[in-house]
N, C-alpha and C. Protein backbone atom coordinates (compact mmCIF):
# COMPACT_ATOMS: atom_id res chain seq x y z
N UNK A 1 9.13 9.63 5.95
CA UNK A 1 10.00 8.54 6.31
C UNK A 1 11.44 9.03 6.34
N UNK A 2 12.07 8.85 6.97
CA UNK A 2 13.85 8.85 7.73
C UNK A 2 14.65 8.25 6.10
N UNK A 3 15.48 8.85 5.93
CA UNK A 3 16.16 8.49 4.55
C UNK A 3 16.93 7.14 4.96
N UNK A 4 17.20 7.25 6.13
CA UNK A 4 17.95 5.17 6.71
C UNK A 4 17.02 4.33 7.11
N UNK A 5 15.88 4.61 6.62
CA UNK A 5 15.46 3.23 6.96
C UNK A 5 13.99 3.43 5.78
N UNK A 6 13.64 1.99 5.49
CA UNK A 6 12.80 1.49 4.10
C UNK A 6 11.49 0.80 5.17
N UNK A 7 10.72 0.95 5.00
CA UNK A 7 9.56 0.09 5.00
C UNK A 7 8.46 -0.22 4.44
N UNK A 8 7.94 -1.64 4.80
CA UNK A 8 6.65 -2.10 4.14
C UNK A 8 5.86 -2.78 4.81
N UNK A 9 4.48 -2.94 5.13
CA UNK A 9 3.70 -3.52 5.91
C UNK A 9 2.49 -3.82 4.95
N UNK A 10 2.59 -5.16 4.80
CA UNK A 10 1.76 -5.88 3.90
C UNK A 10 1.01 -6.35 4.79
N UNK A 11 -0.73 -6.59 4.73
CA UNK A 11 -1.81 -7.56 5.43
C UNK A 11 -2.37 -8.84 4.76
N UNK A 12 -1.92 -9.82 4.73
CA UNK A 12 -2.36 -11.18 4.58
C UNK A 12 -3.21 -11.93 5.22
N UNK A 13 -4.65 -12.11 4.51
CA UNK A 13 -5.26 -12.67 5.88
C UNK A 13 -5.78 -11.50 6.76
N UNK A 14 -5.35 -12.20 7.95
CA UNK A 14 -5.82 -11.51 9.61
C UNK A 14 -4.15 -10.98 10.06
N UNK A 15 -3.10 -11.35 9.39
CA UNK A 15 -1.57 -11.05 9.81
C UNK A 15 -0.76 -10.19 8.78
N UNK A 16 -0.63 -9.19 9.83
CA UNK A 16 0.25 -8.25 9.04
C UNK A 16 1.74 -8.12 9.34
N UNK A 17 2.52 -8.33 7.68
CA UNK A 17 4.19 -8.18 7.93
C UNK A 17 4.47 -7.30 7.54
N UNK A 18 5.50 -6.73 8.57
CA UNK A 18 5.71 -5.65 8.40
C UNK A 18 7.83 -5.76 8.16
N UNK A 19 8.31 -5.31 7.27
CA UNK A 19 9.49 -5.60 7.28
C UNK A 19 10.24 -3.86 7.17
N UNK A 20 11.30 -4.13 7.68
CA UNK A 20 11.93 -2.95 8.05
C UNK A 20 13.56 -2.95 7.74
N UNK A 21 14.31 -2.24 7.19
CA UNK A 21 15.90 -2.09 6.79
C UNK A 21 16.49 -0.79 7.28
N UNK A 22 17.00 -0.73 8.52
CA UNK A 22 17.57 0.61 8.73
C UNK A 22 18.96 0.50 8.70
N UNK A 23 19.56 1.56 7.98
CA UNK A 23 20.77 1.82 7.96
C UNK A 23 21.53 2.51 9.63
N UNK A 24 22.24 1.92 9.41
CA UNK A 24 23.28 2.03 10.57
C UNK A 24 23.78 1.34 10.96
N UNK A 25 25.50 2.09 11.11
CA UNK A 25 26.55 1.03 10.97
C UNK A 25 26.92 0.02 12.52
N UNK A 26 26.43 0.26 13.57
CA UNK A 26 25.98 -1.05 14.28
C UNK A 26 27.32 -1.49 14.57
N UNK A 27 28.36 -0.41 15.18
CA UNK A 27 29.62 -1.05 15.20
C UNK A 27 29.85 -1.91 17.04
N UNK A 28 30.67 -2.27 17.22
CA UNK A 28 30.50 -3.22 18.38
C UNK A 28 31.45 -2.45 19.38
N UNK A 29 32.74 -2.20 18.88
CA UNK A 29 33.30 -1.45 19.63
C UNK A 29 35.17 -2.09 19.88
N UNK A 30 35.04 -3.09 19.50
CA UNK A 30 35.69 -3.97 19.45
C UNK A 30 36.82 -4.33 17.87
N UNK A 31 36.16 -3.70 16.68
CA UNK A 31 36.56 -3.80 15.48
C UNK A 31 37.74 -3.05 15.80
N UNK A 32 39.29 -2.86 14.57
CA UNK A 32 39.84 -1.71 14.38
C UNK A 32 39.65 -1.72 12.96
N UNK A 33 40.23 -0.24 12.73
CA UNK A 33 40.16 0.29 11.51
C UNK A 33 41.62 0.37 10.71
N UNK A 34 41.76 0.05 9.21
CA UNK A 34 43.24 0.22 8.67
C UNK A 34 44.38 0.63 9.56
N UNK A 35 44.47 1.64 10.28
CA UNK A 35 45.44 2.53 11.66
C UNK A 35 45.26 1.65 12.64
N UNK A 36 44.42 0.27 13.11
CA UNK A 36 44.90 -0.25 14.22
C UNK A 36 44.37 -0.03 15.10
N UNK A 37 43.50 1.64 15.08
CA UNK A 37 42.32 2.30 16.03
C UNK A 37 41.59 1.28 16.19
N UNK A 38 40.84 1.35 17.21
CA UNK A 38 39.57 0.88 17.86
C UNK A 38 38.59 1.71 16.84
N UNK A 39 37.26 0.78 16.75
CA UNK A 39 36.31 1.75 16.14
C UNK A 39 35.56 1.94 17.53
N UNK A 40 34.88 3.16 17.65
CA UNK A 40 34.12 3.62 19.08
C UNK A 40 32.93 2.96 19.04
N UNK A 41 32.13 2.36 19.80
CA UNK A 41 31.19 1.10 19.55
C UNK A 41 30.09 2.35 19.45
N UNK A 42 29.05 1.82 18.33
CA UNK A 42 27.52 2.92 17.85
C UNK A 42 26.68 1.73 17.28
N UNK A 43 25.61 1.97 17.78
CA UNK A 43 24.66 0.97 17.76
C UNK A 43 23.21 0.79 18.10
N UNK A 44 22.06 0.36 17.70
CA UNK A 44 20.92 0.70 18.11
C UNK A 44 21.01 -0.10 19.46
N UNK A 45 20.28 0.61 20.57
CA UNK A 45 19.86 -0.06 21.82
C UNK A 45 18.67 -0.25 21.80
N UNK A 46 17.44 1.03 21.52
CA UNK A 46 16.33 0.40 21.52
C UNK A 46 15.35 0.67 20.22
N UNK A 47 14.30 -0.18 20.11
CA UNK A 47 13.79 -0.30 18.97
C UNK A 47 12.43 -0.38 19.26
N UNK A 48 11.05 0.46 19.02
CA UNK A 48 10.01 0.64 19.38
C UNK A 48 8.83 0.45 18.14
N UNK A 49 7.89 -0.33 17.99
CA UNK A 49 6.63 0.05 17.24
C UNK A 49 5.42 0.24 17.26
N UNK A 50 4.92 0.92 16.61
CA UNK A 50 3.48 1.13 17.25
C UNK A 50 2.32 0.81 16.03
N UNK A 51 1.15 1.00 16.12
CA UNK A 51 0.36 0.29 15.12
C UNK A 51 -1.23 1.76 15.67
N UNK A 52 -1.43 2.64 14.31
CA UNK A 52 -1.95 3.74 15.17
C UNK A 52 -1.68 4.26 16.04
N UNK A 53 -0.54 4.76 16.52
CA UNK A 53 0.05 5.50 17.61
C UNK A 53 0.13 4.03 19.63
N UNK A 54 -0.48 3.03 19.20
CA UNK A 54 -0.74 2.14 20.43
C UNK A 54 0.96 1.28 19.95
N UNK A 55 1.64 1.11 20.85
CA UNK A 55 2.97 -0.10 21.11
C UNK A 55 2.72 -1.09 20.72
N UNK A 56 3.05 -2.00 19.87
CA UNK A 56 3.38 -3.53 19.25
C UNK A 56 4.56 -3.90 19.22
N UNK A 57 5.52 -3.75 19.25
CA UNK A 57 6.51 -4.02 19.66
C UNK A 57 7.47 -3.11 20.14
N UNK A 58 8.58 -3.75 21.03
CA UNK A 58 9.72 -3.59 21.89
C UNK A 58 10.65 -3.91 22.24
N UNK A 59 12.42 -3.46 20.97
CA UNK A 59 13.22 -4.64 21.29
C UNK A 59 14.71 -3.71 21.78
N UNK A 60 15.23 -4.39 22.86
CA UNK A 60 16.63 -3.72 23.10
C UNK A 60 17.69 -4.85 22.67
N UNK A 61 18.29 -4.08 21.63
CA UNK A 61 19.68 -4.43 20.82
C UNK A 61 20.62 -4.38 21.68
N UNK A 62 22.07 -4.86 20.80
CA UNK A 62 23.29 -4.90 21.63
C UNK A 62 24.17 -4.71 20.26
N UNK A 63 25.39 -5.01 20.64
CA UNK A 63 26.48 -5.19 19.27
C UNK A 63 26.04 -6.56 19.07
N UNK A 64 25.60 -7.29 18.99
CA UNK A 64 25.41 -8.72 18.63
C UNK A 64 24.63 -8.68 17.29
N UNK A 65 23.99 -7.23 16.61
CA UNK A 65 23.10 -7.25 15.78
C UNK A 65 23.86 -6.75 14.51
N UNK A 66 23.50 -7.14 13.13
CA UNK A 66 25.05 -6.47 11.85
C UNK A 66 24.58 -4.99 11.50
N UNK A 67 25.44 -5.08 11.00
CA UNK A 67 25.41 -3.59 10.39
C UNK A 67 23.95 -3.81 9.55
N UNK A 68 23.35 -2.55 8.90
CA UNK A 68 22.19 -2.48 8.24
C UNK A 68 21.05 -3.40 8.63
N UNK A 69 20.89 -3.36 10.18
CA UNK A 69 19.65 -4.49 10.58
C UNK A 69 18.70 -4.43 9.50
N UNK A 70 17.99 -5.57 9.51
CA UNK A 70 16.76 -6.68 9.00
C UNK A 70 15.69 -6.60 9.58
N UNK A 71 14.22 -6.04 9.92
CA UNK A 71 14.02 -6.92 10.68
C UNK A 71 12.57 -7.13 9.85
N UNK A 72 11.76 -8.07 10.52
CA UNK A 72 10.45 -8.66 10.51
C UNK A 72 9.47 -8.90 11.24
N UNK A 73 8.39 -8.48 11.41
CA UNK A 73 7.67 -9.03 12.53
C UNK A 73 6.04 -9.15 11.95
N UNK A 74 5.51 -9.54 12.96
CA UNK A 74 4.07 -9.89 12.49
C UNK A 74 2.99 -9.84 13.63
N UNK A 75 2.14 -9.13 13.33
CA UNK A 75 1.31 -8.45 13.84
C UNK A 75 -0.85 -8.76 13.40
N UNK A 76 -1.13 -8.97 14.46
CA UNK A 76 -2.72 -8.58 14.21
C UNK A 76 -3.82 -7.60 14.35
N UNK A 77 -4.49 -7.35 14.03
CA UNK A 77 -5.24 -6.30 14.27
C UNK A 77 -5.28 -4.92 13.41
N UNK A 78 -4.32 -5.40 12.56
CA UNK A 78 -4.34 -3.78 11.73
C UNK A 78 -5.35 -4.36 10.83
N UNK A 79 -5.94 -2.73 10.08
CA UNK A 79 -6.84 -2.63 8.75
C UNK A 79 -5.78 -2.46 7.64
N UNK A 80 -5.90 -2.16 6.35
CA UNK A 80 -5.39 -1.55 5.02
C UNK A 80 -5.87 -0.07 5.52
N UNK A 81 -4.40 0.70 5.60
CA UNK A 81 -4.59 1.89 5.25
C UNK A 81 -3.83 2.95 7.07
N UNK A 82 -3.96 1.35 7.93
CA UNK A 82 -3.55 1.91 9.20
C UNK A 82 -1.84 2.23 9.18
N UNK A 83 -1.74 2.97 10.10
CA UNK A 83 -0.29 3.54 10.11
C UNK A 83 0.87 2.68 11.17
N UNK A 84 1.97 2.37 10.69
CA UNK A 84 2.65 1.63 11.43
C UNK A 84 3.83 2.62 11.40
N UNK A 85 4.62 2.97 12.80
CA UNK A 85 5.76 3.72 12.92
C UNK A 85 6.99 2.57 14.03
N UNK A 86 8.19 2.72 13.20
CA UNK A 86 9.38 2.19 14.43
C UNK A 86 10.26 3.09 14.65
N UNK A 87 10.59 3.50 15.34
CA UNK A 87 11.60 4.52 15.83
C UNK A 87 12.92 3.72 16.84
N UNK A 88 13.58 3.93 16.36
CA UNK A 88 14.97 3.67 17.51
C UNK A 88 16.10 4.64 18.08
N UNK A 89 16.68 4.10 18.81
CA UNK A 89 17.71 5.14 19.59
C UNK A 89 19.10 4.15 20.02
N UNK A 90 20.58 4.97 19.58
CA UNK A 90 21.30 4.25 19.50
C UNK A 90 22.16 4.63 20.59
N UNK A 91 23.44 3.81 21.24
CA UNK A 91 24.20 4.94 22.45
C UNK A 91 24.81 5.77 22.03
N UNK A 92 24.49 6.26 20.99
CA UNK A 92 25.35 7.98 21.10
C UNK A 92 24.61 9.10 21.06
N UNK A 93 22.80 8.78 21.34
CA UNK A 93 22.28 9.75 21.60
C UNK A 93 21.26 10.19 20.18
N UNK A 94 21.59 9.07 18.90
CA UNK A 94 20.97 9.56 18.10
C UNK A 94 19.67 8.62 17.41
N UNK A 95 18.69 9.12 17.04
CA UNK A 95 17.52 8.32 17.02
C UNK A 95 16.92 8.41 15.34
N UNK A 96 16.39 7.81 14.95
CA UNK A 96 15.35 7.27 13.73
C UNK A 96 13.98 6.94 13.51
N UNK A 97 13.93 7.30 12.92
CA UNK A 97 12.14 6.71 13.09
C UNK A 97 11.57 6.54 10.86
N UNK A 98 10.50 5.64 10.98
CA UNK A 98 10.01 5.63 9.65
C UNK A 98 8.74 5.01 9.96
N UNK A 99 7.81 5.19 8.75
CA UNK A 99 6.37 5.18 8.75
C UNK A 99 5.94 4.09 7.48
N UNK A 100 5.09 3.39 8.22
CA UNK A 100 4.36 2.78 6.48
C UNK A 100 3.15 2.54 6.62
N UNK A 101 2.15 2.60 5.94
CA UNK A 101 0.16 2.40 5.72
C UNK A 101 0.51 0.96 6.00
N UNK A 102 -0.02 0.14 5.82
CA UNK A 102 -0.82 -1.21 5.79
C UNK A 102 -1.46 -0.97 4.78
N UNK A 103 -0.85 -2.13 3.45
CA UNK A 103 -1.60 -2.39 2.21
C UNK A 103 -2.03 -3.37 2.32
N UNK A 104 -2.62 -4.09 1.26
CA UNK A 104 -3.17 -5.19 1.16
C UNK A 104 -1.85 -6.06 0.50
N UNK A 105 -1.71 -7.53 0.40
CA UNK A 105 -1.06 -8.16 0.36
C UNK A 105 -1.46 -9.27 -1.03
């Protein structure tokens, strides 16, 4: 797992949540800094998951999202023990990714 970002994918039932915290500062472009500078806008654009290597989700960000995104989603079809990966890519070219099993809940 990527040291910026935490995950967990719990199965409840037939529905699995999977929650996710990646670090990154998600700036807009628009902020300044103490000096009055502009901060240079950095930010995730896209955001990908997969469930066993197959796509479950697919989301393109903007600056509209805060610093240290949140996210949550929920999903069917996984077992305990299956592998869930999200990877993203931000506009400056730099990308993330992290991994979690599917436990039981």
């Amino acid at each position: 797992m990527n040291d910026n970002m935490k995950m967990r994918a719990l199965l409840k039932g037939e529905i699995t949540e999977v929650k996710v915290l990646i670090g990154h500062p998600m700036e807009t472009g628009r902020r300044k800094n103490d000096l009055e500078q502009v901060v240079p806008a950095h930010f995730i654009q896209l955001l990908t998951a997969s469930l066993n290597g197959k796509p479950v989700l697919e989301a393109q960000w903007g600056t509209g999202i805060s610093k240290n995104p949140y996210l949550t989603f929920h999903l069917r079809g996984a077992k305990v023990g299956d592998l869930i990966k999200v990877v993203w890519h931000d506009n400056k070219g730099q990308t993330g990714n992290g991994e979690a099993s599917v436990s039981a809940g």
